[in-house]
Each structure stands twice: as structure tokens, then as C-alpha cells.
PDB file of N, CA and C in Angstrom:
ATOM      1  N   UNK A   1      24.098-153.619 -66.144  1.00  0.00           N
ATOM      2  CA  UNK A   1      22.853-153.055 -66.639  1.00  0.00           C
ATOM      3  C   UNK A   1      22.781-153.154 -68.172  1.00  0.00           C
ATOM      4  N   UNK A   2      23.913-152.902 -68.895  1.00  0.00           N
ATOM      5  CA  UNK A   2      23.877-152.782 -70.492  1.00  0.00           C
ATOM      6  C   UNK A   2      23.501-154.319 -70.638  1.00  0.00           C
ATOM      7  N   UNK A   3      24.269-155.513 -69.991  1.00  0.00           N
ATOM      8  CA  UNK A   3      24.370-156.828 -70.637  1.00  0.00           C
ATOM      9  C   UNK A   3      22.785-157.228 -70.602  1.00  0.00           C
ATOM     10  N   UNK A   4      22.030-156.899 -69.449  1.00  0.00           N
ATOM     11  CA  UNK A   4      20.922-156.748 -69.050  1.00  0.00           C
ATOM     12  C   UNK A   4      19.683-156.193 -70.453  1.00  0.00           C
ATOM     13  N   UNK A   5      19.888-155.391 -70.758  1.00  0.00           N
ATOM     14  CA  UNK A   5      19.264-154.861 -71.490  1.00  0.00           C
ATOM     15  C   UNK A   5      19.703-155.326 -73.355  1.00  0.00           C
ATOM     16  N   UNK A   6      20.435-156.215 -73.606  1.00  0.00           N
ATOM     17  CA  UNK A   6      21.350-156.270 -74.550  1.00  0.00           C
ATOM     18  C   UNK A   6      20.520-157.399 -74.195  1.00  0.00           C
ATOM     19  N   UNK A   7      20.459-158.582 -73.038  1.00  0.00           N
ATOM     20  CA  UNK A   7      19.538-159.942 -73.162  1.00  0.00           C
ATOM     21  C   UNK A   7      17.990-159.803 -73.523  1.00  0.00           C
ATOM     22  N   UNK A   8      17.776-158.683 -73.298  1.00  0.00           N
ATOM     23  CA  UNK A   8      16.177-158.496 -73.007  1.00  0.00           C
ATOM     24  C   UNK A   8      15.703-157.648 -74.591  1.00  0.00           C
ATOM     25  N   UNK A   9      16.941-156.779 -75.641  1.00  0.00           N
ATOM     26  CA  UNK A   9      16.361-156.808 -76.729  1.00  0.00           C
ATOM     27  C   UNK A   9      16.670-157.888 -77.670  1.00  0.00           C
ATOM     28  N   UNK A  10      17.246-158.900 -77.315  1.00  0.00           N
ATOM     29  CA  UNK A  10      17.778-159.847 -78.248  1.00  0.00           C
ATOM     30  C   UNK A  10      16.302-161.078 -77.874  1.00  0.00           C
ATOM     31  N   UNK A  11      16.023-161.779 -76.655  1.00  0.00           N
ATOM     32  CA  UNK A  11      14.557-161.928 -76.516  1.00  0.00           C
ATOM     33  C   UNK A  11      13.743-161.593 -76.831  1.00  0.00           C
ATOM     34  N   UNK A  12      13.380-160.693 -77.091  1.00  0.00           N
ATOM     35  CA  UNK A  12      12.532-159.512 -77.716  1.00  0.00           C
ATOM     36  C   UNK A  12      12.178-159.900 -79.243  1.00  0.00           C
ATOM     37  N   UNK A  13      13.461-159.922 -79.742  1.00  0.00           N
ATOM     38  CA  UNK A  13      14.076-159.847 -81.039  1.00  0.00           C
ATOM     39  C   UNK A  13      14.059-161.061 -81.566  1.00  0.00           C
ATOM     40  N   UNK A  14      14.041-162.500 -80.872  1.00  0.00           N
ATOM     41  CA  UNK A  14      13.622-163.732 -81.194  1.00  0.00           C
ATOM     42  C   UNK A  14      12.305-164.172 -80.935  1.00  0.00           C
ATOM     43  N   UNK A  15      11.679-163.585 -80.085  1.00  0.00           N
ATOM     44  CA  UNK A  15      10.384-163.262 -79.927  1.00  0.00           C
ATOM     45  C   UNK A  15       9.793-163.219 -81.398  1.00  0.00           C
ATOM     46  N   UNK A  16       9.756-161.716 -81.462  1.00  0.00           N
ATOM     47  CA  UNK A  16       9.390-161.792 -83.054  1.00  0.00           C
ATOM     48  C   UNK A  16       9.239-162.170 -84.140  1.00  0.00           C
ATOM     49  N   UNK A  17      10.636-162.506 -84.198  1.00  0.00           N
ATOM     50  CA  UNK A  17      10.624-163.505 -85.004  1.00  0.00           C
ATOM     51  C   UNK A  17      10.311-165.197 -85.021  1.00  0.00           C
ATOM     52  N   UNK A  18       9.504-165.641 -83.857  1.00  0.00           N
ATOM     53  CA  UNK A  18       9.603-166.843 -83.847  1.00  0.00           C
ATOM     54  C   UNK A  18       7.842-166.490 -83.782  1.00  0.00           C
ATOM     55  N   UNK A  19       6.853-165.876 -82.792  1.00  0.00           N
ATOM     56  CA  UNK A  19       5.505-165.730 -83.689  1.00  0.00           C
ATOM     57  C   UNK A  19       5.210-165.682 -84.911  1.00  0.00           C
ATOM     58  N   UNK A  20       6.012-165.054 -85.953  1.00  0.00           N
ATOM     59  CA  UNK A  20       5.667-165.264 -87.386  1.00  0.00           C
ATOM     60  C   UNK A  20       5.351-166.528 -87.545  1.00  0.00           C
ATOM     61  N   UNK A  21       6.162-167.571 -87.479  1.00  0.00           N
ATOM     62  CA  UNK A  21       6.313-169.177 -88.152  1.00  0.00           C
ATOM     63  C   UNK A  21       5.184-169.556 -87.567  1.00  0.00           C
ATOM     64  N   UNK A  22       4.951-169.468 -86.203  1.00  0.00           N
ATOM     65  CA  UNK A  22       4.029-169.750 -85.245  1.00  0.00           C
ATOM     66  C   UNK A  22       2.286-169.981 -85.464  1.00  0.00           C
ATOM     67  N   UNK A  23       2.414-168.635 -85.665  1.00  0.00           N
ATOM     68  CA  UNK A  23       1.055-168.218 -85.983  1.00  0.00           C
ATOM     69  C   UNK A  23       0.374-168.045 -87.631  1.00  0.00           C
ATOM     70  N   UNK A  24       1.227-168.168 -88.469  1.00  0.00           N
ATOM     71  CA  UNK A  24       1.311-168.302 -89.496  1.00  0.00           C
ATOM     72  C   UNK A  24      -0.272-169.537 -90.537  1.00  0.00           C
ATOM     73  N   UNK A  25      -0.267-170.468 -89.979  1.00  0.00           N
ATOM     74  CA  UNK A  25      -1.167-170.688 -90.207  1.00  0.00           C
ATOM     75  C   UNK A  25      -2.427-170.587 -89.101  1.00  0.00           C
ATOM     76  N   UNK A  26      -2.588-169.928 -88.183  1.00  0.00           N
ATOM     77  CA  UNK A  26      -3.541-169.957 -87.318  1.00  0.00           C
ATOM     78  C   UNK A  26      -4.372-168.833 -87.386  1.00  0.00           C
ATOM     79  N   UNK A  27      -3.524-167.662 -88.471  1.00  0.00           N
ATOM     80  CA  UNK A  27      -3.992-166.265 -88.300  1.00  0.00           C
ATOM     81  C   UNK A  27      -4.384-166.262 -90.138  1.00  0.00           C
ATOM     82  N   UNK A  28      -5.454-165.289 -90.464  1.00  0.00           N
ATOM     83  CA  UNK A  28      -5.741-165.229 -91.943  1.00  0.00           C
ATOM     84  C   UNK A  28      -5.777-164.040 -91.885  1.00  0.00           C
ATOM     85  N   UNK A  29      -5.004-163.349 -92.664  1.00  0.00           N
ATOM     86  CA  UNK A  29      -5.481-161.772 -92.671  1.00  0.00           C
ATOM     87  C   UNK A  29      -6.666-161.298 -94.155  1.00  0.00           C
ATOM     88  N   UNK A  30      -6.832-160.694 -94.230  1.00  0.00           N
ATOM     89  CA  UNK A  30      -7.804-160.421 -95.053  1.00  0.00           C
ATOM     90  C   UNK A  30      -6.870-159.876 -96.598  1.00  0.00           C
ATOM     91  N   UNK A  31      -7.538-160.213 -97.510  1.00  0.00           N
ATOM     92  CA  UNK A  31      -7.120-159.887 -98.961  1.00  0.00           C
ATOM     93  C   UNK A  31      -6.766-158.225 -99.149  1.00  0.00           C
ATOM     94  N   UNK A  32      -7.764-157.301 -98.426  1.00  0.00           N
ATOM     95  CA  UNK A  32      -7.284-156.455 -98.726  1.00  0.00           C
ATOM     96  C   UNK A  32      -6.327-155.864 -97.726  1.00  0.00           C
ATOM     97  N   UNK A  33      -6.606-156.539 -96.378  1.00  0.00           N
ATOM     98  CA  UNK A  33      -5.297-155.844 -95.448  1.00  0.00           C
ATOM     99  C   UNK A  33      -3.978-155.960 -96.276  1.00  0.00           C
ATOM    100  N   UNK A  34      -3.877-157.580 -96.748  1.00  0.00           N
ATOM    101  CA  UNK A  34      -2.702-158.148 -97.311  1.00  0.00           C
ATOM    102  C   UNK A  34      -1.981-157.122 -98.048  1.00  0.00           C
ATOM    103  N   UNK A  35      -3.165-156.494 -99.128  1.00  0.00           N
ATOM    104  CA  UNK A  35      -3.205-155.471-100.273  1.00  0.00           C
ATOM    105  C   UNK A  35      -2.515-154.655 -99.575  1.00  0.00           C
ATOM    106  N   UNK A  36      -3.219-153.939 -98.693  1.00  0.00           N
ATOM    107  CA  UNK A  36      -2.657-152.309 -98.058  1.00  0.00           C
ATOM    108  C   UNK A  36      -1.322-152.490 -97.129  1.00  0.00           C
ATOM    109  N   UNK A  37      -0.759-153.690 -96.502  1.00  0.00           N
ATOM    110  CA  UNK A  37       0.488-153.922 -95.848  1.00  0.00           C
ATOM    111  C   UNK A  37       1.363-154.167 -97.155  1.00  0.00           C
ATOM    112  N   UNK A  38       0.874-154.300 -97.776  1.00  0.00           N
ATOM    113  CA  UNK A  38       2.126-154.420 -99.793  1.00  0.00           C
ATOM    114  C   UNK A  38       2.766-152.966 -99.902  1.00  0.00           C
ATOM    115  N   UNK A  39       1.289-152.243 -99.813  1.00  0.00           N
ATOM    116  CA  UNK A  39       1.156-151.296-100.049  1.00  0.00           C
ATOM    117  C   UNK A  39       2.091-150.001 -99.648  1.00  0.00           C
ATOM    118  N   UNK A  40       1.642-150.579 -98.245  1.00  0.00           N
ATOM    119  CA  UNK A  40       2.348-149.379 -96.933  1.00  0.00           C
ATOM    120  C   UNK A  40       3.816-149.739 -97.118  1.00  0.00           C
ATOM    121  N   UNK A  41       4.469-151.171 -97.174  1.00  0.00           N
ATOM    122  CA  UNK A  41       5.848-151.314 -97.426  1.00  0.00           C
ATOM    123  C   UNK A  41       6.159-150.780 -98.504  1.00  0.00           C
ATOM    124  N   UNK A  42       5.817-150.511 -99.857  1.00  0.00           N
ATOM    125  CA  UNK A  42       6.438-149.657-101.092  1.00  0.00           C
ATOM    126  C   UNK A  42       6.585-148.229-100.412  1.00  0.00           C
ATOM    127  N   UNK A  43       5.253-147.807-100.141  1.00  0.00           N
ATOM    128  CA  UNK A  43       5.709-146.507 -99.235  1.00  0.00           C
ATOM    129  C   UNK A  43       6.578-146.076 -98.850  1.00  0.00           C
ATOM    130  N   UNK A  44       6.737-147.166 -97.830  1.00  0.00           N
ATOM    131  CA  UNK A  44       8.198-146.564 -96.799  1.00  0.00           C
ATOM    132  C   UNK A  44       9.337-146.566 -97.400  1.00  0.00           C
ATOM    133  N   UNK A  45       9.390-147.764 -98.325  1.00  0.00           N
ATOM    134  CA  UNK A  45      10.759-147.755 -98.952  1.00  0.00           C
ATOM    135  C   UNK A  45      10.890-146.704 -99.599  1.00  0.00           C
ATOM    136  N   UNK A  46      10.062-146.002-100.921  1.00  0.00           N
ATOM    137  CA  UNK A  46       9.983-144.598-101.171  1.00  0.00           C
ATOM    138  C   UNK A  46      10.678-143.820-100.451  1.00  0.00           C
ATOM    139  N   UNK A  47       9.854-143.648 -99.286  1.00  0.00           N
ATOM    140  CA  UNK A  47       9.946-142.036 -98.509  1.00  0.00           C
ATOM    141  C   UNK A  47      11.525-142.584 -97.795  1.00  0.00           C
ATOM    142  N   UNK A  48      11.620-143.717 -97.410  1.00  0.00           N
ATOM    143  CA  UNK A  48      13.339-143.872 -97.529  1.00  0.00           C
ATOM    144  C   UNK A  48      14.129-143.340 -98.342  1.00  0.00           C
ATOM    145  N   UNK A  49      13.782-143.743 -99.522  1.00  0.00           N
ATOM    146  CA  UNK A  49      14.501-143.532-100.600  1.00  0.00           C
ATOM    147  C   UNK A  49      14.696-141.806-100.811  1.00  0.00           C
ATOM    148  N   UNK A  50      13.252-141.273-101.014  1.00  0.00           N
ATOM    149  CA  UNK A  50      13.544-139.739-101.384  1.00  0.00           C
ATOM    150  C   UNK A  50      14.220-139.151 -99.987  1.00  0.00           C
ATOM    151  N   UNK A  51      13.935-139.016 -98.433  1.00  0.00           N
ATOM    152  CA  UNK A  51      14.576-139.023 -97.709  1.00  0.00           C
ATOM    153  C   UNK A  51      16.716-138.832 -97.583  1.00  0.00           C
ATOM    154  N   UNK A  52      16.933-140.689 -97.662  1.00  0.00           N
ATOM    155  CA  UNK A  52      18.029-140.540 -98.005  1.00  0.00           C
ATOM    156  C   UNK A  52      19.136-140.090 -99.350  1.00  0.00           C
ATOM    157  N   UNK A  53      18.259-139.446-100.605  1.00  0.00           N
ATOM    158  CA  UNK A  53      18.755-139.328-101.569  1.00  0.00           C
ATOM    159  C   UNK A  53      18.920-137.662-101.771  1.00  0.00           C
ATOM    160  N   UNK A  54      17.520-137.206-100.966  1.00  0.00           N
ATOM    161  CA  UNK A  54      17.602-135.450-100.723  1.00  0.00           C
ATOM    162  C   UNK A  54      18.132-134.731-100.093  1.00  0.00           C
ATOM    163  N   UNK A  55      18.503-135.726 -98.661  1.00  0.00           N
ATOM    164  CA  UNK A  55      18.634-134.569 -97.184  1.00  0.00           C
ATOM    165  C   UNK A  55      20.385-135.196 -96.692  1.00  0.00           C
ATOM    166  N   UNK A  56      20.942-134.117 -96.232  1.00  0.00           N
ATOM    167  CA  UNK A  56      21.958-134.516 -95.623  1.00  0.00           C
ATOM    168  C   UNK A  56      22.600-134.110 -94.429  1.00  0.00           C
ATOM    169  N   UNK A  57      22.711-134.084 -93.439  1.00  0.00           N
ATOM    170  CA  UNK A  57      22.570-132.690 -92.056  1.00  0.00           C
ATOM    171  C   UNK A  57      21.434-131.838 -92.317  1.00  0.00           C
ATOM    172  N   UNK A  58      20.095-132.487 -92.360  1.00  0.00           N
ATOM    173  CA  UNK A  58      19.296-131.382 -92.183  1.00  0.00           C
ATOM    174  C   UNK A  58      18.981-130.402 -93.021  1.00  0.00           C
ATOM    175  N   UNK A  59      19.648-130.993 -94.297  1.00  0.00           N
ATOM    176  CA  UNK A  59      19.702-129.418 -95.509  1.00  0.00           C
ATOM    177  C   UNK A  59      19.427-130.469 -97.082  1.00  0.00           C
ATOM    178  N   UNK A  60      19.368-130.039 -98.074  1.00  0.00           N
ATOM    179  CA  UNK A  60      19.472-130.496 -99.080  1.00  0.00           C
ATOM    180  C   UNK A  60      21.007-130.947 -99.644  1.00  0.00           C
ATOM    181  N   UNK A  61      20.902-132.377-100.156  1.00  0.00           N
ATOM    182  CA  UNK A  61      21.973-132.370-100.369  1.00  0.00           C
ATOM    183  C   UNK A  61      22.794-132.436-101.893  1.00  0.00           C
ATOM    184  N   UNK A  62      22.434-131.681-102.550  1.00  0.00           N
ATOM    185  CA  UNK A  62      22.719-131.142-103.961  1.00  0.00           C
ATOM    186  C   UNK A  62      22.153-131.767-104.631  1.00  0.00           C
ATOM    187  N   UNK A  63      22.809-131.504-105.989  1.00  0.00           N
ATOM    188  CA  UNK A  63      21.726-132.292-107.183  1.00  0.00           C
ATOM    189  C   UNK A  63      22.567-133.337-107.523  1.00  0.00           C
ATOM    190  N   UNK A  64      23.710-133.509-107.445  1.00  0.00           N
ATOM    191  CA  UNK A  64      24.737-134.409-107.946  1.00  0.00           C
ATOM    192  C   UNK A  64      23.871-136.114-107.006  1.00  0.00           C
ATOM    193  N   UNK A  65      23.718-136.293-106.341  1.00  0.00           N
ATOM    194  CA  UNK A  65      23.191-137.086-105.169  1.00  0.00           C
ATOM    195  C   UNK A  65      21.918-137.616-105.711  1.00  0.00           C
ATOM    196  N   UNK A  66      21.091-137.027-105.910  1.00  0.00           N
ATOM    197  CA  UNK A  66      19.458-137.144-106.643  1.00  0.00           C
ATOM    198  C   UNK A  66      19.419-137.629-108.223  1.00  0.00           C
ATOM    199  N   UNK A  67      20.634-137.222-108.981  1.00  0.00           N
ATOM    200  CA  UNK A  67      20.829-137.386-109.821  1.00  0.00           C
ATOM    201  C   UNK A  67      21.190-139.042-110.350  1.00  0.00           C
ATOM    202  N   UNK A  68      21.862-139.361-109.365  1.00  0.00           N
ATOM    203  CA  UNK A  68      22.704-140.044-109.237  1.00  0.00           C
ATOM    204  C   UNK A  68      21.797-141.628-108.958  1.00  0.00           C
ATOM    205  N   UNK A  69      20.727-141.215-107.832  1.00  0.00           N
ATOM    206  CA  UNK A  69      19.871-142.111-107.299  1.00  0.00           C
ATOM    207  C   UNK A  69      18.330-142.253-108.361  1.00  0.00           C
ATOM    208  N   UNK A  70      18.476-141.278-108.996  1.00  0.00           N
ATOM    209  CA  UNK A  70      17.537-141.288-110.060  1.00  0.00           C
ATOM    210  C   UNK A  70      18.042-142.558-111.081  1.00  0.00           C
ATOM    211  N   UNK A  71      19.083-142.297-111.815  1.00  0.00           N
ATOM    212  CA  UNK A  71      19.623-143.179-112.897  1.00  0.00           C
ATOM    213  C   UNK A  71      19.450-144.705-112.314  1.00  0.00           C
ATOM    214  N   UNK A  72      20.496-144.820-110.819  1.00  0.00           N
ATOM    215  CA  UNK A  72      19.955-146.294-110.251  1.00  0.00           C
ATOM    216  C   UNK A  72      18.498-146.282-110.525  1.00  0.00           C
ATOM    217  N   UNK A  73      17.952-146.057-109.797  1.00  0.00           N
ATOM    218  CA  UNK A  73      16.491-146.144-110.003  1.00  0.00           C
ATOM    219  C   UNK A  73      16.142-146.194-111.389  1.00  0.00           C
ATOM    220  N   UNK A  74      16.419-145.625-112.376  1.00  0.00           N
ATOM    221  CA  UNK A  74      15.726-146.155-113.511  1.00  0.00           C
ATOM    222  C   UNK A  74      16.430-147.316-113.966  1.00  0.00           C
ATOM    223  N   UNK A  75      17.190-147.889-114.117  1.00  0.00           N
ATOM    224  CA  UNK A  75      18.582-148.848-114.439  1.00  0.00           C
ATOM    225  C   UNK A  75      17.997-150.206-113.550  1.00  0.00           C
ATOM    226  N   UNK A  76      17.258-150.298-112.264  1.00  0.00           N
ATOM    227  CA  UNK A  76      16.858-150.864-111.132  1.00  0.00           C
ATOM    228  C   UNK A  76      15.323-151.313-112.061  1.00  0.00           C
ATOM    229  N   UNK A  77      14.677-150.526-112.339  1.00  0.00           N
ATOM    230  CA  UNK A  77      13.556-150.525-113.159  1.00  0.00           C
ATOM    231  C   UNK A  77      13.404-151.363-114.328  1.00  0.00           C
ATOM    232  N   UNK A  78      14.039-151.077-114.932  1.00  0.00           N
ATOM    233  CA  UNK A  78      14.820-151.384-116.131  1.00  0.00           C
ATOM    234  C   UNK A  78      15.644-153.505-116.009  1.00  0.00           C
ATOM    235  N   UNK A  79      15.273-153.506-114.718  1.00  0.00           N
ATOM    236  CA  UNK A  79      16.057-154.537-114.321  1.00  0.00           C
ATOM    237  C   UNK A  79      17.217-155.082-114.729  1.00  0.00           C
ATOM    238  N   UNK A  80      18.588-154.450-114.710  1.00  0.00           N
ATOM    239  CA  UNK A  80      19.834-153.934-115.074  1.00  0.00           C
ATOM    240  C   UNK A  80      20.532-154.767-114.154  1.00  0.00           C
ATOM    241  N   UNK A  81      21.488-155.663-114.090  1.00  0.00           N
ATOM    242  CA  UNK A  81      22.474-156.117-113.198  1.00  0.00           C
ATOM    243  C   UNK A  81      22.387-155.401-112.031  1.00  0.00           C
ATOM    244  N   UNK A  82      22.303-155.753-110.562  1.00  0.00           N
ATOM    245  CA  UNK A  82      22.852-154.890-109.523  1.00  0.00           C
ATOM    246  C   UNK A  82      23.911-153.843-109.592  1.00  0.00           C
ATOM    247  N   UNK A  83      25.029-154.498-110.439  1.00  0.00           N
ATOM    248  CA  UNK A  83      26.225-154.315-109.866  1.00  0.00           C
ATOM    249  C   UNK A  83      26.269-152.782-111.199  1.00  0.00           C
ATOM    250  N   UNK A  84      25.708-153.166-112.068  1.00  0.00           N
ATOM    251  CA  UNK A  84      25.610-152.331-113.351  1.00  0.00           C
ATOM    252  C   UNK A  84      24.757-150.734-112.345  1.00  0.00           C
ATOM    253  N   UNK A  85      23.768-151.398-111.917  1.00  0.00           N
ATOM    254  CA  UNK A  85      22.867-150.386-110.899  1.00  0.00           C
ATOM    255  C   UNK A  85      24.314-149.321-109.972  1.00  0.00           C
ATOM    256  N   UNK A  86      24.802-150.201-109.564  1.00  0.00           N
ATOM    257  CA  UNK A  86      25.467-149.429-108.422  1.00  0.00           C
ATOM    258  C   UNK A  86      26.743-148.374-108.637  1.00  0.00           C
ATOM    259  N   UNK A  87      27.148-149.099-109.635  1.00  0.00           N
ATOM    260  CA  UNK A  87      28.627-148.523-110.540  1.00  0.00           C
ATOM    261  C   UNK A  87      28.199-147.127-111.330  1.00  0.00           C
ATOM    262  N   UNK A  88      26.695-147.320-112.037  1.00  0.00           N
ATOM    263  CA  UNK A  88      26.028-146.349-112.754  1.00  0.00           C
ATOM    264  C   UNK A  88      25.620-145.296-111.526  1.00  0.00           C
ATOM    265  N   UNK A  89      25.084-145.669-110.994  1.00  0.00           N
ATOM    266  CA  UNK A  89      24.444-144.588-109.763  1.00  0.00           C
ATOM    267  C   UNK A  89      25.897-143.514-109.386  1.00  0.00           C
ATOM    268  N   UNK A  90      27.278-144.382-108.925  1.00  0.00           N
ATOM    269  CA  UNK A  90      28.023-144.137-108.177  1.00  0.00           C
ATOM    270  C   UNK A  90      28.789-142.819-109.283  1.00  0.00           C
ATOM    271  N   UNK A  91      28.590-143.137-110.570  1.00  0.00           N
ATOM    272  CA  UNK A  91      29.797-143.062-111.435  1.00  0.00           C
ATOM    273  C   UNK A  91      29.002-141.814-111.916  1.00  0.00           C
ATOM    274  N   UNK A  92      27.364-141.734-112.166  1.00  0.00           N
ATOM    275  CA  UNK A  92      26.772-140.475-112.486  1.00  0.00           C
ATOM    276  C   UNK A  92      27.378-139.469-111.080  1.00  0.00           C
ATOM    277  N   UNK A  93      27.186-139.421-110.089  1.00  0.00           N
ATOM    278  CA  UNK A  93      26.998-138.693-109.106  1.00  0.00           C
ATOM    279  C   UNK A  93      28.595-138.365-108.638  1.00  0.00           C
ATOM    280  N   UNK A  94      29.611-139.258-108.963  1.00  0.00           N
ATOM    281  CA  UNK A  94      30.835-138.458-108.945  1.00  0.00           C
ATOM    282  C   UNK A  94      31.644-137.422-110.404  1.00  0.00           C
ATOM    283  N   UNK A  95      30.743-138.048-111.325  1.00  0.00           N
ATOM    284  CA  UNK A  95      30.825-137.058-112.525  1.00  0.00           C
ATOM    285  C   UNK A  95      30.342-135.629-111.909  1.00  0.00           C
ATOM    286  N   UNK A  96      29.190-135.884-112.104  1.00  0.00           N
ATOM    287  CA  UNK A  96      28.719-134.762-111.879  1.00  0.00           C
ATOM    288  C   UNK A  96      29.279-133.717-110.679  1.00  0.00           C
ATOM    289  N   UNK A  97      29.573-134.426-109.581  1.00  0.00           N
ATOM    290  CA  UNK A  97      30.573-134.060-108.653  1.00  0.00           C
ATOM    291  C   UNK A  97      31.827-133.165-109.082  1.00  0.00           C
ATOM    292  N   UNK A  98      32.743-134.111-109.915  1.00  0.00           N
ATOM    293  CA  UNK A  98      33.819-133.765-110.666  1.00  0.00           C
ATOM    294  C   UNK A  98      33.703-132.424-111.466  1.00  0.00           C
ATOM    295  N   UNK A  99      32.461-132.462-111.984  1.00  0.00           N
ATOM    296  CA  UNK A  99      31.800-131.368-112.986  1.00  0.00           C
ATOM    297  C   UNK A  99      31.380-130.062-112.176  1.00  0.00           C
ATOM    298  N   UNK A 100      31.691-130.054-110.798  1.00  0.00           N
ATOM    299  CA  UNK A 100      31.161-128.780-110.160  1.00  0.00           C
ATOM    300  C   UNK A 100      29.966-129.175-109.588  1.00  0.00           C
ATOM    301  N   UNK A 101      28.875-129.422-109.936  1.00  0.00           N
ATOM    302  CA  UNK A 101      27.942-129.864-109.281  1.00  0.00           C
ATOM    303  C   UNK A 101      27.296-130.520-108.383  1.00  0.00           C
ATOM    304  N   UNK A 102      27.209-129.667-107.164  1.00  0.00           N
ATOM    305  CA  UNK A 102      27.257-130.478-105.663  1.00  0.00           C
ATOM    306  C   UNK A 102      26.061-130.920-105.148  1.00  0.00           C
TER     307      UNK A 102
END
């Protein structure tokens, strides 16, 4: 039953991805749908973002964490090396850690 269902989301799953290429020139979406699907993807990534940067079991998960994802984020902005991004993010938020601040 699992292997079953393991063939049928992986079909599924090439499915999908193989209408894109497909239909690609057959379908025109409109300028401003285009606009508002730009749109709706910044969104989500957002509410990802504040999501995974606030909550942790259901509770807040300190300030050290937010803090931390803030600096990436401006450093990210700023268009800063990745790696500069990640080390900075990591390195604020275990300071602050270190510092008492959970």
C-alpha cells in the first residue's frame, strides 16, 4: 500500500512539473495576474519568515532568534555574501544567547 501511494505522489509530482514546460507557451496569463502571483509569493515567503523566526512549540521563541533573523535580513538586503549572511545571523543570536538572552 505505501509503495502504492509513494508511485502515485511521485506521478503526481512529475505531472506538475511537466505541464509547466507544456503549456507554457499555449497559456498567457494576464500582466496583472503575473503582478499579483509576484506578489502573493513575497507574501508567503514573509509570513514564512516571521512565522519561523517568532514561534517555536507553539510559544514565542525569544528575542535572541528574531534578533538574529533581523540582522540576516538586513545584511541579505544589503546584498552581503550568503555566507557573511549566515555566520552574522548565527553569530548575533548565539551572542546574544551567551549574553542571557533567550
Amino acid at each position: 500500500m505505501m509503495l502504492a501511494a509513494i508511485i502515485v505522489l511521485a506521478a503526481g509530482t512529475y505531472g506538475f512539473r511537466l505541464v509547466g514546460p507544456m503549456l507554457h507557451r499555449r497559456f498567457e496569463l494576464p500582466a496583472r495576474i503575473r503582478r499579483l502571483l509576484t506578489a502573493g509569493a513575497g507574501v508567503l515567503l514573509v509570513a514564512l519568515l516571521v512565522t519561523s523566526a517568532l514561534t517555536q512549540a507553539h510559544g514565542f521563541a525569544g528575542w535572541a532568534r528574531p534578533a538574529g533573523v533581523l540582522v540576516g535580513g538586513l545584511l541579505a538586503w544589503r546584498k552581503a555574501p550568503f555566507a557573511l549572511v549566515v555566520v552574522a545571523a548565527a553569530a548575533t543570536t548565539a551572542l546574544l544567547r551567551v549574553a542571557g538572552i533567550t
